[in-house]
C-alpha atoms as a PDB file:
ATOM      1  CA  UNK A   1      44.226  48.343 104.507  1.00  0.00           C
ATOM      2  CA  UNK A   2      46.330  49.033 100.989  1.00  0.00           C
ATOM      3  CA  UNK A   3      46.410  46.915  98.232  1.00  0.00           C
ATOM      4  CA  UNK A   4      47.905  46.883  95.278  1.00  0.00           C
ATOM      5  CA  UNK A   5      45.213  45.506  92.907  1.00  0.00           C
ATOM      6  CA  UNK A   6      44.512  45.594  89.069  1.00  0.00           C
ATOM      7  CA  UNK A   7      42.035  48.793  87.756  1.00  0.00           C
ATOM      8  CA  UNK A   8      40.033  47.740  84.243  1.00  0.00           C
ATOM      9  CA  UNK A   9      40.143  50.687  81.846  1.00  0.00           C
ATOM     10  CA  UNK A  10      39.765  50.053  78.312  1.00  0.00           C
ATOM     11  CA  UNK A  11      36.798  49.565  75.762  1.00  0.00           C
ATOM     12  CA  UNK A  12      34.371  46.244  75.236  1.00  0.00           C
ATOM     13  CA  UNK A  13      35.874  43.647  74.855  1.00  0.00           C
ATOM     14  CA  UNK A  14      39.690  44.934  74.678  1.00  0.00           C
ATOM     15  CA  UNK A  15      40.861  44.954  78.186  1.00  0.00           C
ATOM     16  CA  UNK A  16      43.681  47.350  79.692  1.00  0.00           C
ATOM     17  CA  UNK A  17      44.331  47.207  83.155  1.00  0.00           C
ATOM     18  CA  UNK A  18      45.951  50.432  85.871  1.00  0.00           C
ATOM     19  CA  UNK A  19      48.120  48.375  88.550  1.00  0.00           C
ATOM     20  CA  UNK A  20      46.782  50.619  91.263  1.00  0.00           C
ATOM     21  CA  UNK A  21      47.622  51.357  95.168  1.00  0.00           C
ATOM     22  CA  UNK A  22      44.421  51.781  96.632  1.00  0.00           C
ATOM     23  CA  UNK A  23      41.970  51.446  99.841  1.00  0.00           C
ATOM     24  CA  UNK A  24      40.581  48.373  99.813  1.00  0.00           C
ATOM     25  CA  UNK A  25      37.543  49.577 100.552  1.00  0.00           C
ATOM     26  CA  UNK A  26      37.512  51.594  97.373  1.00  0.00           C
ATOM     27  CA  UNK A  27      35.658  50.562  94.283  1.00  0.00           C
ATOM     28  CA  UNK A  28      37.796  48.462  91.914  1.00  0.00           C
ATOM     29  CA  UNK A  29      37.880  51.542  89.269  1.00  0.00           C
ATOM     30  CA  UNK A  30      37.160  53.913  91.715  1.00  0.00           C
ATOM     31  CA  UNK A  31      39.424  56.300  93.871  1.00  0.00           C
ATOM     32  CA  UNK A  32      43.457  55.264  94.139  1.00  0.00           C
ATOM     33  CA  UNK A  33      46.262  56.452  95.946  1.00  0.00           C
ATOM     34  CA  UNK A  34      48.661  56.126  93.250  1.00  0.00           C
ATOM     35  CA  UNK A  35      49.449  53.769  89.505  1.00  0.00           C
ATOM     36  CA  UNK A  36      52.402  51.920  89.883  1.00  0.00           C
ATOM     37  CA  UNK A  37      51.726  49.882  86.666  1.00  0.00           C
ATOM     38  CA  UNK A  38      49.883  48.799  83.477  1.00  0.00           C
ATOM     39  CA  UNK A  39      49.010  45.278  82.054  1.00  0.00           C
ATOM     40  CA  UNK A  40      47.845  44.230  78.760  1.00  0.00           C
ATOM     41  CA  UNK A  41      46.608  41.151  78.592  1.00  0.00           C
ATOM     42  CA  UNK A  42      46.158  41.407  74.561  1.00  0.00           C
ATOM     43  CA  UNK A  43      49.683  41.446  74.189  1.00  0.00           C
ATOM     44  CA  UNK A  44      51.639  38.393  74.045  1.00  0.00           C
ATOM     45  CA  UNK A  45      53.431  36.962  77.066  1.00  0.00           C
ATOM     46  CA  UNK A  46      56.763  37.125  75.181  1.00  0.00           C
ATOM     47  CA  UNK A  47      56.760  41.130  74.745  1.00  0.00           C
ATOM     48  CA  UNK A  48      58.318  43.407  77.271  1.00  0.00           C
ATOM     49  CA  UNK A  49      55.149  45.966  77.003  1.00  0.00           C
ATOM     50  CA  UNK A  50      52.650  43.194  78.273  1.00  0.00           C
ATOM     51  CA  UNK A  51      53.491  43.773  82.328  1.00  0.00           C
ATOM     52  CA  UNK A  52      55.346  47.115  82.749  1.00  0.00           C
ATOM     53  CA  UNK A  53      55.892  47.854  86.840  1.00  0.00           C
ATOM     54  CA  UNK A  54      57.245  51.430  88.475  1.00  0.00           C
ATOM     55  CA  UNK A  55      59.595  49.023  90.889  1.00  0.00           C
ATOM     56  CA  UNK A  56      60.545  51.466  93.258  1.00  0.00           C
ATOM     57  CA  UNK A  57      57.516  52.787  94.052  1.00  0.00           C
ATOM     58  CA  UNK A  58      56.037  48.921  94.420  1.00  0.00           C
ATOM     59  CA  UNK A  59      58.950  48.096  96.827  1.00  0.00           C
ATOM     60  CA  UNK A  60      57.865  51.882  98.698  1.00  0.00           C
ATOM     61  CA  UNK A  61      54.426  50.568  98.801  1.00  0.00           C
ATOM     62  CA  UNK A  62      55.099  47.219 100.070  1.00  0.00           C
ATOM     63  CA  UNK A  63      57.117  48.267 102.939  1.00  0.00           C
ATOM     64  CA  UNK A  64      54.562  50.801 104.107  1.00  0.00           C
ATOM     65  CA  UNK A  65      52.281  47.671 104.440  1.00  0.00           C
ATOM     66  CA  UNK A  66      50.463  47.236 101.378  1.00  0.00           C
ATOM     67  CA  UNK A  67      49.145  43.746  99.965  1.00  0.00           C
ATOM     68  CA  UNK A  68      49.424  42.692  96.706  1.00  0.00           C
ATOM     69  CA  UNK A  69      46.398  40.767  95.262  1.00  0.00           C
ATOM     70  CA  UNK A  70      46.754  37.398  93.828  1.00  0.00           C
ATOM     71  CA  UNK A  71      47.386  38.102  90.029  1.00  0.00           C
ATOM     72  CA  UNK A  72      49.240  41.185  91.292  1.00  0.00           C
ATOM     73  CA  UNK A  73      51.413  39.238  93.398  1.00  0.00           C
ATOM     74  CA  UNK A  74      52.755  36.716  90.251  1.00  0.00           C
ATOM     75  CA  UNK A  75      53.071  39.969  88.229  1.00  0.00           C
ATOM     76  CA  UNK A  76      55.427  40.617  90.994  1.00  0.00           C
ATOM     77  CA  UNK A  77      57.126  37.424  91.096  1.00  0.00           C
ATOM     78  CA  UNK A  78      57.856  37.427  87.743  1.00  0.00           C
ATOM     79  CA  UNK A  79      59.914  40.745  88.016  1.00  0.00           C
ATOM     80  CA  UNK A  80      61.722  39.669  90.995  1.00  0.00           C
ATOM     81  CA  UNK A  81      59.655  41.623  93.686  1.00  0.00           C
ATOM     82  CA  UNK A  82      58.144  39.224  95.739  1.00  0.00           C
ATOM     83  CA  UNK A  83      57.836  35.622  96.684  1.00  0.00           C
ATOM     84  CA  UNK A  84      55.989  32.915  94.639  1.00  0.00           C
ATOM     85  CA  UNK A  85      52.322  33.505  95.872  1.00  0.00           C
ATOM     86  CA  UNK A  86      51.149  30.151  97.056  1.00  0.00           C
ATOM     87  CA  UNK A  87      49.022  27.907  94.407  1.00  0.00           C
ATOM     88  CA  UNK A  88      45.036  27.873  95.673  1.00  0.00           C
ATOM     89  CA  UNK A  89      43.648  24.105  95.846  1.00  0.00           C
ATOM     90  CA  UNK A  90      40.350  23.752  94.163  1.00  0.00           C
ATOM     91  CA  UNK A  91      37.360  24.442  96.822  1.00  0.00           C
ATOM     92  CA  UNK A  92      35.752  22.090  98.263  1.00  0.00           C
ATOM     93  CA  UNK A  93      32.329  23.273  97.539  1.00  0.00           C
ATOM     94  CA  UNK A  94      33.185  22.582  93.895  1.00  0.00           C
ATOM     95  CA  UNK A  95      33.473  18.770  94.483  1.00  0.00           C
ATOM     96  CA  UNK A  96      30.534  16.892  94.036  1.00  0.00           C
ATOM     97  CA  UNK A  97      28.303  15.835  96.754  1.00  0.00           C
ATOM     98  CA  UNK A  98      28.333  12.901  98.880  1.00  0.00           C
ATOM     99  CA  UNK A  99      25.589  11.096  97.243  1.00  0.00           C
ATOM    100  CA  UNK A 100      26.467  11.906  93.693  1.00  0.00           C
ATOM    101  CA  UNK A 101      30.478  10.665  94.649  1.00  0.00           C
ATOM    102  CA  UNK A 102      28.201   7.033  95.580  1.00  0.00           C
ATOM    103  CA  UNK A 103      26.537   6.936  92.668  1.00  0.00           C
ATOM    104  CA  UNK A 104      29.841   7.378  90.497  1.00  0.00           C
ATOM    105  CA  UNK A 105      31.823   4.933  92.594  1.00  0.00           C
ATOM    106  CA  UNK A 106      29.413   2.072  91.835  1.00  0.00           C
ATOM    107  CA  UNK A 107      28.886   2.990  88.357  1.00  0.00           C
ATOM    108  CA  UNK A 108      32.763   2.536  88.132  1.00  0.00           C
ATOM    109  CA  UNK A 109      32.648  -0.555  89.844  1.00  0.00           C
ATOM    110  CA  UNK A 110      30.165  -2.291  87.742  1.00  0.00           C
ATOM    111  CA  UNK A 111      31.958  -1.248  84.558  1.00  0.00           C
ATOM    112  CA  UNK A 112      34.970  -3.016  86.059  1.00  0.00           C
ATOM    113  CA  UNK A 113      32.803  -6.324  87.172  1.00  0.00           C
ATOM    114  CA  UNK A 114      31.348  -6.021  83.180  1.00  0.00           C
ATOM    115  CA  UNK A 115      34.765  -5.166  81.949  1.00  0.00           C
ATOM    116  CA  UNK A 116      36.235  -8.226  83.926  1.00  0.00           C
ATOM    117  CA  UNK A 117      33.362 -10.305  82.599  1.00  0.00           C
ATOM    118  CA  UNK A 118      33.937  -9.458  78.842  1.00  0.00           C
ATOM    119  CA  UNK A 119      37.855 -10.372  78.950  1.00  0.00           C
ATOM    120  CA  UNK A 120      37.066 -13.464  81.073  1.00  0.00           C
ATOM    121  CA  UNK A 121      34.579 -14.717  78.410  1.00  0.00           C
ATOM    122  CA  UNK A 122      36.877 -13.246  75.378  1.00  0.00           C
ATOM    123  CA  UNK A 123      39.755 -15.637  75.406  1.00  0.00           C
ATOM    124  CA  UNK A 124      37.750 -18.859  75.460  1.00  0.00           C
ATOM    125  CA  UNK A 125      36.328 -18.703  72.540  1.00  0.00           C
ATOM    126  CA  UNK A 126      39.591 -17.916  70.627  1.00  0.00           C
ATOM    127  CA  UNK A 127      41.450 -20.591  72.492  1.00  0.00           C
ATOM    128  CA  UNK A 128      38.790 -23.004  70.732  1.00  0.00           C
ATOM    129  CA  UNK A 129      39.209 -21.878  67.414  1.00  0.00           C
ATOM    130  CA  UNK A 130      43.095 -22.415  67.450  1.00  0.00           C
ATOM    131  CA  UNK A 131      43.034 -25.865  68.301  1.00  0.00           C
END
């Protein structure tokens, strides 16, 4: 399968990335078909330099049946090749577990019950000292 992924080139700690057509079995800076791209992430968003694309060869690719990864695919977008990739949901292995989601629930409720408690008892006292 193609896919038209991001290739990190650069020195430490000052990124530059090859938008590359390649295998995806290939390594990630490995072997490519072709570069149809560069991104600099160092620039700011506003300048034209940041995301350049090589459109026609992206639309070639595309029809022949290559897939665009997921940061690829709002480079894309943004240029007016391709349709708004679909926003990920958090996953659910990153939600805490059933027993700690228990413990926080009745922590919250007893805060509430104490919270309740303090404003109940609150007002009587200054309704006493006004009269």
């Amino acid at each position: 399968m193609l896919v038209i992924r991001m290739s990190r080139h650069g020195t430490k700690k000052r990124p530059f990335y090859h938008l590359v057509v390649a295998d995806s079995r290939s390594p990630r800076d490995g072997r490519f078909l072709e570069k149809v791209g560069t991104y600099n992430p160092l620039l700011p968003r506003e300048n034209a330099e940041r995301v350049c694309l090589v459109t026609e060869r992206i639309q070639h690719w595309i029809g022949v049946g290559a897939q665009p990864s997921d940061r690829v695919a709002r480079f894309l977008h943004a240029a007016g090749l391709g349709p708004k990739p679909e926003i990920r949901s958090t996953p659910k292995k990153s939600a805490p577990r059933a027993k700690t989601q228990e413990r926080l629930k009745a922590a919250a409720e007893e805060a509430a019950k104490a919270a309740a408690a303090s404003a109940a008892a609150a007002p009587e006292p200054a309704a006493e000292a006004a009269s």
